[in-house]
Structures are given as structure tokens and as C-alpha cells.
PDB file of N, CA and C in Angstrom:
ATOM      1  N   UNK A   1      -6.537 -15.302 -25.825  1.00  0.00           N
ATOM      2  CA  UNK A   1      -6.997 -14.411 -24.793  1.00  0.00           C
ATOM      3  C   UNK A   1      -7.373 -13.090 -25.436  1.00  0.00           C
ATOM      4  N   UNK A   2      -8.829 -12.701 -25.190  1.00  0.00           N
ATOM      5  CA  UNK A   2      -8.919 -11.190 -25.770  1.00  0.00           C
ATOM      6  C   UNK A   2      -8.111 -10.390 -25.021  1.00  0.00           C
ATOM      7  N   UNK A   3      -8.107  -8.933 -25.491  1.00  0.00           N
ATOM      8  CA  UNK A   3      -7.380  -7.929 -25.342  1.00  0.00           C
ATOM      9  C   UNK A   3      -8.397  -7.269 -24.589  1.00  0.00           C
ATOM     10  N   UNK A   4      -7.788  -6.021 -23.516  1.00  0.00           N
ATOM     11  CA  UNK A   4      -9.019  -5.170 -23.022  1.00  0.00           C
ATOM     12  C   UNK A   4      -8.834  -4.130 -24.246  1.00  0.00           C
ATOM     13  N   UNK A   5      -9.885  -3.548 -24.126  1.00  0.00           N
ATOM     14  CA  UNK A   5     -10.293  -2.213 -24.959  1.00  0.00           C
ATOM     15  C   UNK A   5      -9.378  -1.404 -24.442  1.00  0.00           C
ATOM     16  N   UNK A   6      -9.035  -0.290 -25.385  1.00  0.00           N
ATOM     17  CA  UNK A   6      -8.230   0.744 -24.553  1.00  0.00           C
ATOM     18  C   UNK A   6      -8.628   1.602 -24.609  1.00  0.00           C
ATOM     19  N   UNK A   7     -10.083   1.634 -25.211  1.00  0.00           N
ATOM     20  CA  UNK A   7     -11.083   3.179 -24.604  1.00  0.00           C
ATOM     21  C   UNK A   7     -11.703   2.898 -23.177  1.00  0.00           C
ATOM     22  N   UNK A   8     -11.500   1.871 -22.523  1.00  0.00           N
ATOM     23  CA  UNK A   8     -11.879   1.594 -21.192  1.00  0.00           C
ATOM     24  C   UNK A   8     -11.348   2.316 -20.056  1.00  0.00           C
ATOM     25  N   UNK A   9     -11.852   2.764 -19.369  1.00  0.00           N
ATOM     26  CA  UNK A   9     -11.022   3.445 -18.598  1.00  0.00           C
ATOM     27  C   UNK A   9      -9.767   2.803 -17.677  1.00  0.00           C
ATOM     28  N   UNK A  10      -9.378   3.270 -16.854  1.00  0.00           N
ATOM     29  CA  UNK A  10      -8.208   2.416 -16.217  1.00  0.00           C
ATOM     30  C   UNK A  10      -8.618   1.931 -15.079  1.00  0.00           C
ATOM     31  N   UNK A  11      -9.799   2.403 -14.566  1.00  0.00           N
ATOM     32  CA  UNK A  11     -10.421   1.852 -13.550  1.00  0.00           C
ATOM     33  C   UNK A  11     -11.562   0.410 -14.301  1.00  0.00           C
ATOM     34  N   UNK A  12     -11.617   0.560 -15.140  1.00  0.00           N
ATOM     35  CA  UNK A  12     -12.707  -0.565 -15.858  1.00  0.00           C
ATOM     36  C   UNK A  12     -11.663  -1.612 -15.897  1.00  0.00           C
ATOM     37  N   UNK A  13     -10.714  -1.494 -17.078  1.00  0.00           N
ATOM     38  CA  UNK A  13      -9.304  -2.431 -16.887  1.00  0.00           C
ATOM     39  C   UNK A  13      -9.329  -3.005 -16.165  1.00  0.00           C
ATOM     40  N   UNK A  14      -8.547  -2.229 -15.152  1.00  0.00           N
ATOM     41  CA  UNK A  14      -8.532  -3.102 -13.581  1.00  0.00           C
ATOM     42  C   UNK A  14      -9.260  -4.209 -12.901  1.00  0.00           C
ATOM     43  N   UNK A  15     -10.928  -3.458 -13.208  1.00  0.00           N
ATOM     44  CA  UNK A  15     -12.052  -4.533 -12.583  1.00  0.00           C
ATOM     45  C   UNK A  15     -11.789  -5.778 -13.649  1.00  0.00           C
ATOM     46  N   UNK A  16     -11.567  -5.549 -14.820  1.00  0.00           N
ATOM     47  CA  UNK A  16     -12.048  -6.525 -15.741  1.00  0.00           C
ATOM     48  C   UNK A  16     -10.733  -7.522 -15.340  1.00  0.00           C
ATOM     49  N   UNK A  17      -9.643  -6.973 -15.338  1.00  0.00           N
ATOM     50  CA  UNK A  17      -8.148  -7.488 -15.228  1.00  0.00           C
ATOM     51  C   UNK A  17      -8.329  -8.455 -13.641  1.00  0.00           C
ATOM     52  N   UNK A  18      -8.997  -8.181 -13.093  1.00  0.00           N
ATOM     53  CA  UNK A  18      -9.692  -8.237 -11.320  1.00  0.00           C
ATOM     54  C   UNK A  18     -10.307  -9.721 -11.404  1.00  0.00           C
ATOM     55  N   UNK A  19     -11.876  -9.860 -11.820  1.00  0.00           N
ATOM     56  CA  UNK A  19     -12.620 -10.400 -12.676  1.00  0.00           C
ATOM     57  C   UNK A  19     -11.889 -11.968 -13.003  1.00  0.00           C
ATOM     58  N   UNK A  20     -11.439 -11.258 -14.214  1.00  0.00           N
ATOM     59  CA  UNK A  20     -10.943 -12.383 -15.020  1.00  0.00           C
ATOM     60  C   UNK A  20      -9.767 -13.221 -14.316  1.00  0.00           C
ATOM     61  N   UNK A  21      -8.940 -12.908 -13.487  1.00  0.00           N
ATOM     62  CA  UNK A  21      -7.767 -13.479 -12.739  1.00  0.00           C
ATOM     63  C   UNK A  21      -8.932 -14.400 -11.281  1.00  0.00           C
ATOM     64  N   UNK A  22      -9.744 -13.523 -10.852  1.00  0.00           N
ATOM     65  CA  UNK A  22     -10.678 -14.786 -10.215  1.00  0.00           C
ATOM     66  C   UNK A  22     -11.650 -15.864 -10.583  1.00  0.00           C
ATOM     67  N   UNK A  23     -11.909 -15.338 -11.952  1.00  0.00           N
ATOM     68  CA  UNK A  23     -12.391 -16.510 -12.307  1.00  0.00           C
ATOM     69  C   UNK A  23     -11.406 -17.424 -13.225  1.00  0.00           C
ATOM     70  N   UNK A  24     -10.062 -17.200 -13.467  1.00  0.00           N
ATOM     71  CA  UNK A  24      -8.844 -18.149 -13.427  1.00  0.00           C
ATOM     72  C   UNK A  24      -8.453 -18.672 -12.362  1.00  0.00           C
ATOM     73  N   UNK A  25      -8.826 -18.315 -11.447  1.00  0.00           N
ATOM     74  CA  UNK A  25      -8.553 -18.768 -10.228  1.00  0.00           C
ATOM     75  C   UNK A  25      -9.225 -19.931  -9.869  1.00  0.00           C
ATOM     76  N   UNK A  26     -10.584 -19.416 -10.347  1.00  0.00           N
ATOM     77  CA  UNK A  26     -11.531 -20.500  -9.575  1.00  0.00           C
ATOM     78  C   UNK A  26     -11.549 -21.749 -10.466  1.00  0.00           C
ATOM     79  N   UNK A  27     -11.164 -21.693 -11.782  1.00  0.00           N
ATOM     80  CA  UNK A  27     -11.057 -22.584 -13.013  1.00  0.00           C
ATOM     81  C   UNK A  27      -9.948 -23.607 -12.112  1.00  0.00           C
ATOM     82  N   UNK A  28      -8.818 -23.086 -12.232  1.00  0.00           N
ATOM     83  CA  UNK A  28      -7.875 -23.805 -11.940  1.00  0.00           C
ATOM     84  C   UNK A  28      -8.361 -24.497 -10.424  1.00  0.00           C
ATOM     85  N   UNK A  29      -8.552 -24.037  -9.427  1.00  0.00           N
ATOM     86  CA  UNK A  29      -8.737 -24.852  -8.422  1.00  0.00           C
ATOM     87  C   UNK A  29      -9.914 -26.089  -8.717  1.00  0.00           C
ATOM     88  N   UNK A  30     -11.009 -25.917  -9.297  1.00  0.00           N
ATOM     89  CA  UNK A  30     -12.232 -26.612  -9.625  1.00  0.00           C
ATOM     90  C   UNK A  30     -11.595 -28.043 -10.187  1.00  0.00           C
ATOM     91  N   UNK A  31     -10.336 -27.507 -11.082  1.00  0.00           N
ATOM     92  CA  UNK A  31      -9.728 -29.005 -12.001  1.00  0.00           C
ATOM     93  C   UNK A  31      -8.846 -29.531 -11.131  1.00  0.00           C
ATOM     94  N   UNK A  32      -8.625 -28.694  -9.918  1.00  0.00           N
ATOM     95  CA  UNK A  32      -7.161 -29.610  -9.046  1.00  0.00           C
ATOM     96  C   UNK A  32      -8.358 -30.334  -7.757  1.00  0.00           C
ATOM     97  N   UNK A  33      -9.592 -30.016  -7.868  1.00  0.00           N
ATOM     98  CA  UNK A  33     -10.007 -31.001  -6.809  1.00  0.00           C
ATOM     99  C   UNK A  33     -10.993 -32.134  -7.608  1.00  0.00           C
ATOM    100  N   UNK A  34     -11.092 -32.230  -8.953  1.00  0.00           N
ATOM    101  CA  UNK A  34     -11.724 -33.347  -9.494  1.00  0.00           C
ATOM    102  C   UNK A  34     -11.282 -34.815  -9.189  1.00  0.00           C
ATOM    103  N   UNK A  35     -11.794 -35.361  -9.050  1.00  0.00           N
ATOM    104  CA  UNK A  35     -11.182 -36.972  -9.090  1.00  0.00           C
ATOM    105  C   UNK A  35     -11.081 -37.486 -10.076  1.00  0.00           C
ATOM    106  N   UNK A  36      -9.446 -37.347 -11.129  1.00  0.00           N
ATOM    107  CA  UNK A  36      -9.970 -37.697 -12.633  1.00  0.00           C
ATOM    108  C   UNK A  36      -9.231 -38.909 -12.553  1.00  0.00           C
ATOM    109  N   UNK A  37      -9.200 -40.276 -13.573  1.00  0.00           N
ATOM    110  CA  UNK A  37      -8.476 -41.538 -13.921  1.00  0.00           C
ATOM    111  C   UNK A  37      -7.261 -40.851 -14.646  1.00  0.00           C
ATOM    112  N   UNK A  38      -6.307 -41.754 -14.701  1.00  0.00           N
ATOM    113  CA  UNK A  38      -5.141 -41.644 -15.605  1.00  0.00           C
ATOM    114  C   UNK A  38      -5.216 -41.161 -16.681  1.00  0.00           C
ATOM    115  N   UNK A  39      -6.683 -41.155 -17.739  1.00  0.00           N
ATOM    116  CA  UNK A  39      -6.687 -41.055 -19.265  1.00  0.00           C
ATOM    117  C   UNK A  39      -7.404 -39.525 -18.753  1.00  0.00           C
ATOM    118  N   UNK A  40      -7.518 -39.260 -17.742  1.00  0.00           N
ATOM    119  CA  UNK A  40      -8.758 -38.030 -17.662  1.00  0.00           C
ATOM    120  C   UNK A  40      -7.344 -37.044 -17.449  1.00  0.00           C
ATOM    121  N   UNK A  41      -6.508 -37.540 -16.379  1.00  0.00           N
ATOM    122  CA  UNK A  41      -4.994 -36.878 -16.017  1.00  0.00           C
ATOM    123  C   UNK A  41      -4.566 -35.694 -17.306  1.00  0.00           C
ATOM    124  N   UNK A  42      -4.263 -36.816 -18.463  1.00  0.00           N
ATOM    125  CA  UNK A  42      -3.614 -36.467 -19.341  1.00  0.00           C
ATOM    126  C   UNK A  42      -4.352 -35.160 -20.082  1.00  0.00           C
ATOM    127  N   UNK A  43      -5.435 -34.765 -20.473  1.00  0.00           N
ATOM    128  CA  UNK A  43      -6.417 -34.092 -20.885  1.00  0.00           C
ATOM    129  C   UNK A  43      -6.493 -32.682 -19.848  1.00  0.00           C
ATOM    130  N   UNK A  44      -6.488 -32.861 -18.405  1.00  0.00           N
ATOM    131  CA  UNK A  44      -6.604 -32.126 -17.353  1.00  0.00           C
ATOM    132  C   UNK A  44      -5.272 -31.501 -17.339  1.00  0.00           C
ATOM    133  N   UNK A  45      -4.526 -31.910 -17.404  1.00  0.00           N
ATOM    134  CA  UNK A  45      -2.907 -30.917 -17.236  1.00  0.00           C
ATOM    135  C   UNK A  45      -2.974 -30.001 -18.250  1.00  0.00           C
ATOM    136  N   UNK A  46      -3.470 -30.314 -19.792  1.00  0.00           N
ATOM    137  CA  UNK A  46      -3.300 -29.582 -20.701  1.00  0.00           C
ATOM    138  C   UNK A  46      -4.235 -28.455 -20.882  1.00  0.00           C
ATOM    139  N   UNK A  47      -5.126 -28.965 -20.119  1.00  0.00           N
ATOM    140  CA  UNK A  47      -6.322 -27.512 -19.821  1.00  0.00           C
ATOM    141  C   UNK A  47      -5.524 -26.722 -18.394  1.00  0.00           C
ATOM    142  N   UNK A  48      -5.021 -27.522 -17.744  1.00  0.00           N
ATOM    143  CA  UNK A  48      -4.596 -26.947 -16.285  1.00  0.00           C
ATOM    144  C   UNK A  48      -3.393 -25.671 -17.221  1.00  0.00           C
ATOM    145  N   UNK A  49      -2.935 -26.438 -17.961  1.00  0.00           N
ATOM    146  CA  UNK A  49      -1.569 -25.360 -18.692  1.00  0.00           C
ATOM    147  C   UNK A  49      -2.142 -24.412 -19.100  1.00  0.00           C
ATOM    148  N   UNK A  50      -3.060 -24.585 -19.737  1.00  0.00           N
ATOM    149  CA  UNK A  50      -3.770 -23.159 -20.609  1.00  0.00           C
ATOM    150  C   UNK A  50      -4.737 -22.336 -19.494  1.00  0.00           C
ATOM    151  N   UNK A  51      -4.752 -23.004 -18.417  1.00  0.00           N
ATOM    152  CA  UNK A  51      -5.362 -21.892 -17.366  1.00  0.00           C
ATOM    153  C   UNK A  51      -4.635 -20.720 -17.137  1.00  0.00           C
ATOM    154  N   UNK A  52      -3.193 -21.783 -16.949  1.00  0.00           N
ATOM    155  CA  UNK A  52      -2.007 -21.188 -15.910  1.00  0.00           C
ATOM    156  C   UNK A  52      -1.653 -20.209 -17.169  1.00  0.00           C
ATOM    157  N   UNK A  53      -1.222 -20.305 -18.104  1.00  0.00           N
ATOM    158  CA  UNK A  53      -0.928 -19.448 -19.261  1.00  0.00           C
ATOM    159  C   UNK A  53      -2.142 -17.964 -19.035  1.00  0.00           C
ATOM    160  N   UNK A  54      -3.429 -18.694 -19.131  1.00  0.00           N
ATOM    161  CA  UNK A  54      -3.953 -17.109 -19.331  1.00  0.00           C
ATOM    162  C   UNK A  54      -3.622 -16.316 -18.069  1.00  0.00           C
ATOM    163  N   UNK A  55      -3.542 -16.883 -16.774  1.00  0.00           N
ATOM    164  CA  UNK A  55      -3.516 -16.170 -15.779  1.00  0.00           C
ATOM    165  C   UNK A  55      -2.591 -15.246 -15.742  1.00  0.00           C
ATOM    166  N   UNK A  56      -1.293 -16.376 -16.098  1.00  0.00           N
ATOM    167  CA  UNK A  56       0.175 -15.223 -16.322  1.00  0.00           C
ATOM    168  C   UNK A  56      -0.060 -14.332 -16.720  1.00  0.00           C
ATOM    169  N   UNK A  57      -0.704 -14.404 -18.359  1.00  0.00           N
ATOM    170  CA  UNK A  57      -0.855 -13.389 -19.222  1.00  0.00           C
ATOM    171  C   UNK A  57      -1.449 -12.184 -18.899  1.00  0.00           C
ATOM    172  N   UNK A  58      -2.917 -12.698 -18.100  1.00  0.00           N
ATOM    173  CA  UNK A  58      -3.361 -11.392 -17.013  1.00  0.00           C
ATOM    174  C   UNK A  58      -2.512 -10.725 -16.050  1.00  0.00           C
ATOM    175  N   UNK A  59      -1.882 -11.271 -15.269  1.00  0.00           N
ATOM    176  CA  UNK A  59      -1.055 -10.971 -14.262  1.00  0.00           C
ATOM    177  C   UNK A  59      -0.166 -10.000 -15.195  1.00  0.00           C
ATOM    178  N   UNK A  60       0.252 -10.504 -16.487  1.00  0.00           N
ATOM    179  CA  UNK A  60       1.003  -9.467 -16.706  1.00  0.00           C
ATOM    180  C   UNK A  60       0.520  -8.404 -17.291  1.00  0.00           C
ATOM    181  N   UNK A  61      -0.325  -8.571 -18.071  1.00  0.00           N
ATOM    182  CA  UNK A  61      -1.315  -6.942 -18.412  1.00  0.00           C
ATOM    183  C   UNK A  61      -1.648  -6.511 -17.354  1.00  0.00           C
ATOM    184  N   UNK A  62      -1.556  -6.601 -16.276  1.00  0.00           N
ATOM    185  CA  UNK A  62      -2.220  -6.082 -14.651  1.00  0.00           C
ATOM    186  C   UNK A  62      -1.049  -5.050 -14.089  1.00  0.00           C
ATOM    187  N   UNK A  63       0.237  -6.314 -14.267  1.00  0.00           N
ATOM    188  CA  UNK A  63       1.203  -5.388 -13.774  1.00  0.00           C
ATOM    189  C   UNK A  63       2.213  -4.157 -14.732  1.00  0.00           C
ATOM    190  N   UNK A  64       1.580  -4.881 -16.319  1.00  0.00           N
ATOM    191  CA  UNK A  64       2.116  -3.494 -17.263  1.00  0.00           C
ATOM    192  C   UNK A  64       1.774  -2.714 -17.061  1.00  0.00           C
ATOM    193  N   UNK A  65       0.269  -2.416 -16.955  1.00  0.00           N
ATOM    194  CA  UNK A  65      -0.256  -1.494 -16.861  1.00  0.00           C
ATOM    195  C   UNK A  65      -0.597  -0.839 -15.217  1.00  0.00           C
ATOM    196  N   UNK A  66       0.236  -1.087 -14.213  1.00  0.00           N
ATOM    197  CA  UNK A  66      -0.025  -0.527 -13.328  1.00  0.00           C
ATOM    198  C   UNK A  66       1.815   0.410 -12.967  1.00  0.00           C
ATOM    199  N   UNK A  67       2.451  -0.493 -13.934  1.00  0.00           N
ATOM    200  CA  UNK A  67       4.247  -0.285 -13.741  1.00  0.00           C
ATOM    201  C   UNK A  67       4.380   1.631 -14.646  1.00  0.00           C
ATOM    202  N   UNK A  68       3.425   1.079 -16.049  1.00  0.00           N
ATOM    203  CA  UNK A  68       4.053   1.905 -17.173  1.00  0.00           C
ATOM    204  C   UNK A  68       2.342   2.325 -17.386  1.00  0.00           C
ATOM    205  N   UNK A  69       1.672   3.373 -16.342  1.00  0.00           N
ATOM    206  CA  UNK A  69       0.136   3.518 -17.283  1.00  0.00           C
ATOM    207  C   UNK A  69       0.535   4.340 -18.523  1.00  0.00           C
ATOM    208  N   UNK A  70      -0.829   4.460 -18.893  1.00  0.00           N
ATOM    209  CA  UNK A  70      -0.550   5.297 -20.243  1.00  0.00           C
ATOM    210  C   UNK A  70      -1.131   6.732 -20.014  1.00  0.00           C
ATOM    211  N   UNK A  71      -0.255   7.493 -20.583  1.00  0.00           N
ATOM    212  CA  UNK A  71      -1.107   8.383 -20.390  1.00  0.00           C
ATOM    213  C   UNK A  71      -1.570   9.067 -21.131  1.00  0.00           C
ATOM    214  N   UNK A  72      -2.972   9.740 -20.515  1.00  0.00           N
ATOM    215  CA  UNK A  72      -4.373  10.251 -20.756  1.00  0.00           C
ATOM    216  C   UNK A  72      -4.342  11.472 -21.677  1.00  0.00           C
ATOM    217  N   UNK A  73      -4.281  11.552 -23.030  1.00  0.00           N
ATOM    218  CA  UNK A  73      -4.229  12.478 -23.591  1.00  0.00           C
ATOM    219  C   UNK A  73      -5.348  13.199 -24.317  1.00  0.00           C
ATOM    220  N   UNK A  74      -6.142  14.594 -23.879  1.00  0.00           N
ATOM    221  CA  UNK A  74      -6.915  15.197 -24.089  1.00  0.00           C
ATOM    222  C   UNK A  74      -7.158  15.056 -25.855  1.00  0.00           C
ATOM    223  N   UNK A  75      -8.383  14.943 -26.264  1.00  0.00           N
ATOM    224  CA  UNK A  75      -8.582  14.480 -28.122  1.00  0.00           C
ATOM    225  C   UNK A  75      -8.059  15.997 -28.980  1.00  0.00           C
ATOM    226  N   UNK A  76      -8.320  16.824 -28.143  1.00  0.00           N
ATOM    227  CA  UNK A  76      -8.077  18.405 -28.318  1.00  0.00           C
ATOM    228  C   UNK A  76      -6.492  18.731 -28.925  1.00  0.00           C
ATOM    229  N   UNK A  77      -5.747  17.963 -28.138  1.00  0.00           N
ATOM    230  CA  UNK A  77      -4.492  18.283 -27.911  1.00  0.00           C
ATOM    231  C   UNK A  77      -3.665  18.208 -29.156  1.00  0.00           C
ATOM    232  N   UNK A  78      -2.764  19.053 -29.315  1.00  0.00           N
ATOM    233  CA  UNK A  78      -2.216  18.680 -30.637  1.00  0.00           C
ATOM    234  C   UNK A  78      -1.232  18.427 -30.695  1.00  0.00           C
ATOM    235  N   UNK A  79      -0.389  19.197 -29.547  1.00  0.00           N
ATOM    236  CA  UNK A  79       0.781  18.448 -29.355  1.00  0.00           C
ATOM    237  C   UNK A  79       1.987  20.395 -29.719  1.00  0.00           C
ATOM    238  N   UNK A  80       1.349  21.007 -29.952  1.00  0.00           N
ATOM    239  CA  UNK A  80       1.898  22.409 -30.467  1.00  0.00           C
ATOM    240  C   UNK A  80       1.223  23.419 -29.440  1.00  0.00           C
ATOM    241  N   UNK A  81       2.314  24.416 -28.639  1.00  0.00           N
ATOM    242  CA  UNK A  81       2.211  25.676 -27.575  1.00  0.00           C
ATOM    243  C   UNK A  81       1.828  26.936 -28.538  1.00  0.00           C
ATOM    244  N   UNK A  82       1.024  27.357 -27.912  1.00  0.00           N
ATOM    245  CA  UNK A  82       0.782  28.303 -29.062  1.00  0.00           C
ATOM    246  C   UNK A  82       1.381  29.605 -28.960  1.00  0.00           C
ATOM    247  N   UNK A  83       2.466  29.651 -27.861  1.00  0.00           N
ATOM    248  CA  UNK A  83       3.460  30.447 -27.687  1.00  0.00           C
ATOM    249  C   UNK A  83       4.561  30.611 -28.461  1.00  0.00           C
ATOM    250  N   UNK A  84       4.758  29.087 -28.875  1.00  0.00           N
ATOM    251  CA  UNK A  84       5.968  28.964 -29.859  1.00  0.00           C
ATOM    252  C   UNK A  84       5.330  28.795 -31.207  1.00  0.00           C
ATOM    253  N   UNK A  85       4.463  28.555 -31.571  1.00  0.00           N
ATOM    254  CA  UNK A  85       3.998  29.141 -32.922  1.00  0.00           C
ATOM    255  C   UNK A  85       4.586  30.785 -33.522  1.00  0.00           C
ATOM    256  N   UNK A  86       5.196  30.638 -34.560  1.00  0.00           N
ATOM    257  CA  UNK A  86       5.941  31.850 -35.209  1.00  0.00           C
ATOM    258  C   UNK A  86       4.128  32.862 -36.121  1.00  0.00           C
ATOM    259  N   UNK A  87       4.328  33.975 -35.518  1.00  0.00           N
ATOM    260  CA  UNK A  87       3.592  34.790 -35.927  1.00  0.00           C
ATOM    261  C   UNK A  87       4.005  35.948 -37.019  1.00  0.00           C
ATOM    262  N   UNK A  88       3.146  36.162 -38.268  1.00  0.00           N
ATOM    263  CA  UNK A  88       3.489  36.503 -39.592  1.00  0.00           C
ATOM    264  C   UNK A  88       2.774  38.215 -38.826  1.00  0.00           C
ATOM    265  N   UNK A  89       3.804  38.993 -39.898  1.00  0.00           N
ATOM    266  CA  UNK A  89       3.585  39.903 -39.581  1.00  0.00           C
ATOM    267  C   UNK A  89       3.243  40.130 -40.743  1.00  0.00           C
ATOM    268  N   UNK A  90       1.785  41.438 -40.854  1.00  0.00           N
ATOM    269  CA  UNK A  90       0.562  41.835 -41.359  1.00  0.00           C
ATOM    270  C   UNK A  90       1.162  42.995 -42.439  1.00  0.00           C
ATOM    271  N   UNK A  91       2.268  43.417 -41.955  1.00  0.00           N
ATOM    272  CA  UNK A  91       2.780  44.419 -42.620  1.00  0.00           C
ATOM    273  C   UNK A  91       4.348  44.835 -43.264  1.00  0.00           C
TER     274      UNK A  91
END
């Protein structure tokens, strides 16, 4: 399963995170209404598993990132107040 970008915004995420869980959706239902034989069975569960796997996997990047976002830190920022910076005296 790719990864989303994490220069994406959090609203892009989402859609993509959105997206991709319906068209897992629609995967998985498409293989539960086929009419497959016994030898087709065996082949179909193991794709049905790896549906169900990515979906989880979405579901759970969906809900990490809606539990714990990240946050948005300006490129500027340095992480130092320039209040508490110690100032040298000139003289």
C-alpha cells in the first residue's frame, strides 16, 4: 500500500484516504457478488484478504490521523523566542 505524501495537505489526505476506502469498498463487494466455482473460491478469498487488509490499513491512517493530527509547523520557525535569547553587551 503506498503511503500519502505528507506535504499534502490534511484536507487532500482525507479526500485521498476518502477515495481510496470507496474504491476498497467497491473492490470487495464486486468479488462477493461474482459467481465463482470451487477452484475460483480459493483464489477469491485471497484477493478478498488483501482487500480487507488494505482497507484496515486505510481505516487506520484515517483514524491516526484524525485522533493525533500533526501539527503544522511554519518553515520559518526555529523553535527559539527571541526574548530568551541572551544579549552580549557592546561594552
Amino acid at each position: 500500500m503506498c503511503s500519502v505524501p505528507t506535504e499534502v495537505p490534511a484536507g487532500g489526505r482525507a479526500r485521498w484516504l476518502h477515495e481510496l476506502s470507496v474504491a476498497l469498498n467497491g473492490a470487495r463487494d464486486v468479488l462477493q457478488r461474482l459467481q465463482l466455482t470451487d477452484c475460483q473460491r480459493v483464489e477469491a478469498s485471497e484477493l478478498f484478504l488483501r482487500i480487507e487488509a488494505a482497507r484496515l490499513e486505510g481505516e487506520s491512517l484515517r483514524l491516526s490521523r484524525s485522533v493525533t493530527p500533526r501539527e503544522e509547523i511554519h518553515p520559518d520557525w526555529t523553535g527559539f523566542d527571541p526574548w530568551l535569547i541572551p544579549r552580549w553587551n557592546a561594552g
